[in-house]
Protein backbone atom coordinates (compact mmCIF):
# COMPACT_ATOMS: atom_id res chain seq x y z
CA UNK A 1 16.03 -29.31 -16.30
CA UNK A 2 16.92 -29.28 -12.88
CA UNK A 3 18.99 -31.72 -10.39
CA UNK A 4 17.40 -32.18 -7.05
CA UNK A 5 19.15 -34.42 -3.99
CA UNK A 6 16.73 -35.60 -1.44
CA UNK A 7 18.85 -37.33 1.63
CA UNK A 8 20.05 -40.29 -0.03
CA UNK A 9 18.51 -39.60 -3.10
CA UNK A 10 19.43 -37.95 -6.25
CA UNK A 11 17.33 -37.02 -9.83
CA UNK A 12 16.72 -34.83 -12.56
CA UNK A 13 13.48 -33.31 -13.08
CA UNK A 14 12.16 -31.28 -16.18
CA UNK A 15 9.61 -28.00 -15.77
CA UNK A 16 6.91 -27.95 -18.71
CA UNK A 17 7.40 -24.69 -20.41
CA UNK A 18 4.60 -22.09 -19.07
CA UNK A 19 3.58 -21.37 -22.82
CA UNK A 20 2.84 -24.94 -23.22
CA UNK A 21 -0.61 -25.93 -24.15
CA UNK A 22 -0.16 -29.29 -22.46
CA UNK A 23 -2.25 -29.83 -18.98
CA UNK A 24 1.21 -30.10 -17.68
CA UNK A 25 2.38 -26.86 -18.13
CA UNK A 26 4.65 -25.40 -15.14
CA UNK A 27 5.03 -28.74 -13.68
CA UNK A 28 8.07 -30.36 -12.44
CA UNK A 29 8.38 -33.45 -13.85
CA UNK A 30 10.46 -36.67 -12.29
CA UNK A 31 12.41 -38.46 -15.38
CA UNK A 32 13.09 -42.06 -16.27
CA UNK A 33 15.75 -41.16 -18.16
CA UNK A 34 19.41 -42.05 -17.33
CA UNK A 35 22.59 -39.54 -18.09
CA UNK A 36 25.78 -39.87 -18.18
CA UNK A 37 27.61 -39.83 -14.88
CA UNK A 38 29.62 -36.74 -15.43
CA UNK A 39 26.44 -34.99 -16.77
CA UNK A 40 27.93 -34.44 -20.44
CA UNK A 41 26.21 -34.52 -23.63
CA UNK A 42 27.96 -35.77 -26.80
CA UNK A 43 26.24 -32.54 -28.45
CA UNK A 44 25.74 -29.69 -25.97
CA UNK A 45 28.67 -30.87 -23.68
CA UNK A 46 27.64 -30.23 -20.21
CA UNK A 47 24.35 -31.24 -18.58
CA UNK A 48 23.36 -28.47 -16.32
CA UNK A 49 20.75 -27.88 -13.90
CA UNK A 50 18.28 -24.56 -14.70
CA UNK A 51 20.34 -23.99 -18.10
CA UNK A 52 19.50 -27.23 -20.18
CA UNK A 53 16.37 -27.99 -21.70
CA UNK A 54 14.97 -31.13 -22.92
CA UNK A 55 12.89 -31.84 -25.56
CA UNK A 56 11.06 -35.57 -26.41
CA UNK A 57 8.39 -36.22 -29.17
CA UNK A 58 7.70 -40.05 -27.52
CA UNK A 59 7.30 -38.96 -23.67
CA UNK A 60 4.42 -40.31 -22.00
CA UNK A 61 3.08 -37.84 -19.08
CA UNK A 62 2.08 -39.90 -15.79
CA UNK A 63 1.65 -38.88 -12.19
CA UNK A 64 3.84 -36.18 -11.98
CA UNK A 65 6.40 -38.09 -14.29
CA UNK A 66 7.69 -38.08 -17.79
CA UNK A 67 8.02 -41.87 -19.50
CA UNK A 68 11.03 -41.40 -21.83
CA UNK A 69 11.08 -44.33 -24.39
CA UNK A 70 13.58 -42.59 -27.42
CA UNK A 71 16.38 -40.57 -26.71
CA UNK A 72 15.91 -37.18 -25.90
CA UNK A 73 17.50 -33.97 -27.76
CA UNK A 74 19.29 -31.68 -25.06
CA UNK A 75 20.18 -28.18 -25.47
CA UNK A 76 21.13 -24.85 -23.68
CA UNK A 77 19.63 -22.04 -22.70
CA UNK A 78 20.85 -18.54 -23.40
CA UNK A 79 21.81 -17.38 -20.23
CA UNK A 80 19.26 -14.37 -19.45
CA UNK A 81 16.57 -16.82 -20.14
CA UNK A 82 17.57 -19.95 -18.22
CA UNK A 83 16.77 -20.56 -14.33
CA UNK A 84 21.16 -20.94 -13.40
CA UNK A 85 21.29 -19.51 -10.11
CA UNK A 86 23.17 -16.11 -10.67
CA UNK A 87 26.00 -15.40 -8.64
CA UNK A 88 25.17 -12.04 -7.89
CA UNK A 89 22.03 -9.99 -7.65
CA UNK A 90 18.95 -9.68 -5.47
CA UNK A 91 16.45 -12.30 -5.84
CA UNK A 92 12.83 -12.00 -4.98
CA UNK A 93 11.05 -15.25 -3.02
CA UNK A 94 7.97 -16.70 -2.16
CA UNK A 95 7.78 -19.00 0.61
CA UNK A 96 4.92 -21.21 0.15
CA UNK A 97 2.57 -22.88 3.28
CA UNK A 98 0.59 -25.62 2.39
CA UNK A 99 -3.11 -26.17 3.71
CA UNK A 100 -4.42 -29.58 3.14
CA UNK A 101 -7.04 -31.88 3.79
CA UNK A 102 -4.85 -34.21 5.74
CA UNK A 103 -1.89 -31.59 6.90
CA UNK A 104 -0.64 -28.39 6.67
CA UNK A 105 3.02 -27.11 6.94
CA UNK A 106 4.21 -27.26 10.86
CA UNK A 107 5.55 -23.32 10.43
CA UNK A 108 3.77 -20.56 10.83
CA UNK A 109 3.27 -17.80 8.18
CA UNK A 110 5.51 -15.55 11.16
CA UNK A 111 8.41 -18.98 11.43
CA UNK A 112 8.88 -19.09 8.17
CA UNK A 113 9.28 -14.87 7.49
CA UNK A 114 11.71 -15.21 10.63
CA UNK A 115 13.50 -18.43 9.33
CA UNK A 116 14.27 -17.66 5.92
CA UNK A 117 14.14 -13.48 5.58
CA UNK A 118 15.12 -12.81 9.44
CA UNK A 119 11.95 -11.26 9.96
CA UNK A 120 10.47 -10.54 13.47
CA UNK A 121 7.29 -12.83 14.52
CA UNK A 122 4.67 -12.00 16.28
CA UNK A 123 6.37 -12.06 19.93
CA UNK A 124 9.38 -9.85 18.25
CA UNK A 125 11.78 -12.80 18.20
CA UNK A 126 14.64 -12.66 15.27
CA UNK A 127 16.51 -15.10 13.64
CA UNK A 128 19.90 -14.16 13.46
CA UNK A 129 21.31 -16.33 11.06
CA UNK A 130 18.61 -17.29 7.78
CA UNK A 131 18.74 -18.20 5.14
CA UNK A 132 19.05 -14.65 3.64
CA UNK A 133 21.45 -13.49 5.99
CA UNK A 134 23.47 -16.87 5.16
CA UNK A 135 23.62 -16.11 1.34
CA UNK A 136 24.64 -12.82 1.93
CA UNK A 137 27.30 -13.28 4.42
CA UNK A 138 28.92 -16.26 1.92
CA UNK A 139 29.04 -13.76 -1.12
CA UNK A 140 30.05 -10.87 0.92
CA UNK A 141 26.28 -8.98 -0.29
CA UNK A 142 26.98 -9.62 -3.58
CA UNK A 143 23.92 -12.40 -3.70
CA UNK A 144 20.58 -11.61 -1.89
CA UNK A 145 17.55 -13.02 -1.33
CA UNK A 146 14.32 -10.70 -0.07
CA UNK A 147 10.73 -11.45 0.72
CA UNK A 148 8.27 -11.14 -2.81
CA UNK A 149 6.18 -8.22 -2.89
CA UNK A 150 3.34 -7.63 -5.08
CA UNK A 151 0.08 -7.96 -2.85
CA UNK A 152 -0.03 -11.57 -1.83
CA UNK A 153 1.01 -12.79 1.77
CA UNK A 154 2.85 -11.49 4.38
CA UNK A 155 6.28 -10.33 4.71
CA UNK A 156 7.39 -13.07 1.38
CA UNK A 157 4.86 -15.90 2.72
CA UNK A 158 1.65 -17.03 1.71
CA UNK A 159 -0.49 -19.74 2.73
CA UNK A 160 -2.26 -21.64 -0.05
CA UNK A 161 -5.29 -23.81 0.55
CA UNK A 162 -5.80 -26.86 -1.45
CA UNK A 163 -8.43 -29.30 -1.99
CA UNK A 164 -6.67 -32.73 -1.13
CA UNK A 165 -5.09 -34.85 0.86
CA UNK A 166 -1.25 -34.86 0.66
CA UNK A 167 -0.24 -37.69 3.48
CA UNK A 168 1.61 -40.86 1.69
CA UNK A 169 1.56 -38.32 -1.81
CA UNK A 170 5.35 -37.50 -3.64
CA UNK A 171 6.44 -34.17 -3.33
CA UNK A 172 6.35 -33.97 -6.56
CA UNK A 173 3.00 -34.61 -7.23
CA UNK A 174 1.46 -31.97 -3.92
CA UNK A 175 4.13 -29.34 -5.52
CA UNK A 176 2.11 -29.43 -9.13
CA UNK A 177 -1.22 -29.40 -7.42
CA UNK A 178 0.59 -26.32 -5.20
CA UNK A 179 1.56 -24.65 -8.15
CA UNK A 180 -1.67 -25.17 -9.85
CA UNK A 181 -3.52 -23.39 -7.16
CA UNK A 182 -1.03 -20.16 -6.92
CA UNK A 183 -1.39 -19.93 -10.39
CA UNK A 184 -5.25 -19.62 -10.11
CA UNK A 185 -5.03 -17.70 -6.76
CA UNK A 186 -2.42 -14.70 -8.62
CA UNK A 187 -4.45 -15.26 -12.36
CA UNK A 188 -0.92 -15.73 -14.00
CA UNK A 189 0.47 -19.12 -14.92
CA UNK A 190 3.85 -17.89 -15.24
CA UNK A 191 5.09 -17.63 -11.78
CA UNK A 192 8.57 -16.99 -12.98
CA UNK A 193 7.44 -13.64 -14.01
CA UNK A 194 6.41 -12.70 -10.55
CA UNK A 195 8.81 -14.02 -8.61
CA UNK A 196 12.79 -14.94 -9.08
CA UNK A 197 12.38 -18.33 -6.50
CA UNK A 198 9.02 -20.18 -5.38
CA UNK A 199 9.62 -21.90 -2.36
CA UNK A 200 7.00 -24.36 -1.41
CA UNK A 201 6.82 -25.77 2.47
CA UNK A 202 5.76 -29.66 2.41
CA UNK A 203 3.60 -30.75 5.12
CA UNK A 204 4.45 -33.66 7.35
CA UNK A 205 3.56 -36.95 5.66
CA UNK A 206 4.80 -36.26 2.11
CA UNK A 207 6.94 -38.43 0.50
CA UNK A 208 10.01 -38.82 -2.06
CA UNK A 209 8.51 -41.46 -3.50
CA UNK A 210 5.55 -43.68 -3.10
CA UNK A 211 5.85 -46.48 -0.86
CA UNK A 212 8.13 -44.99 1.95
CA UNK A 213 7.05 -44.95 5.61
């Protein structure tokens, strides 16, 4: 599971195991179900975000949610399997622009390389400060990020071209039909094979939920 805060607003989400067989494997899923304030399980103790899995016979899948109607049964990850942010390291990432019928991302492939790996754009202009350069300086080097390699966009971005509109939609919802598509466009539907962090650009005109203006 993993905790996401959005301004004001604050939930847990599950990702459907990539070996799944369900339709809804790799998706982030939005959850109806309530925990415990101070995130603590009677069995597992803490609740913790990219270490805790969750498993439910009775969940109902619908857009981009998961319908919870019995309790769930909670319970850790070993470590070298689980998605906790490690405190040291290098980590690879893909930065993710979105192409829709309706938007696309406001960045440029270039903004983005510059904004979040430092890289020069196309006129030779830097960013000083990132979001690598950030990490790095708070952990004194000892926690990295750098651009994915592997053959697919440039300099840790790539632009991915979907088939649908996206203004008025959740993020949740354009991030599974995202995901979908770089799964097709790579031919491997584990992405956290390829890459330590997928970051995924939202156009303008998304939503946190539906119904907000």
């Amino acid at each position: 599971m993993s905790y996401y805060y959005y301004y004001d607003e604050q939930y847990w989400e599950c990702e459907v195991d990539s070996s799944s067989d369900s339709s809804a494997r790799g998706h982030f899923l939005a959850l109806n179900w309530e925990f415990n304030v101070d995130y603590k399980d009677s069995v597992i103790g803490i609740i913790e975000s990219g270490a805790t899995t969750l498993h439910a016979d009775t969940a109902v899948l619908f857009e981009s949610k998961a319908i919870i109607t019995g309790a769930p049964k909670l319970a850790q990850k070993a470590f070298e399997h689980s998605r906790r942010l490690s405190t040291i390291g290098h980590r690879s990432v893909l930065v993710v622009r979105i192409e829709a019928n309706d938007a696309s991302t406001s960045a440029t492939e270039a903004d983005l390389a510059r904004e979040v790996f430092g890289l020069g754009d196309s006129s030779g202009g830097t960013d000083s400060f990132n979001l690598s350069s950030g990490f790095a300086q708070c952990s004194y080097d000892k926690l990295t990020f750098g651009p994915a390699n592997g053959g697919v966009g440039t300099n840790g971005v790539y632009t991915v071209s979907i088939g649908s509109a996206v203004v008025g939609q959740t993020f949740g919802s354009v991030r599974n039909v995202v995901l979908d598509k770089l799964r097709t466009d790579f031919g491997n539907n584990d992405l956290n094979a390829l890459y330590d962090h997928v970051m995924v650009c939202m156009p303008s005109g998304t939503v946190t939920k539906k119904g907000e203006h």
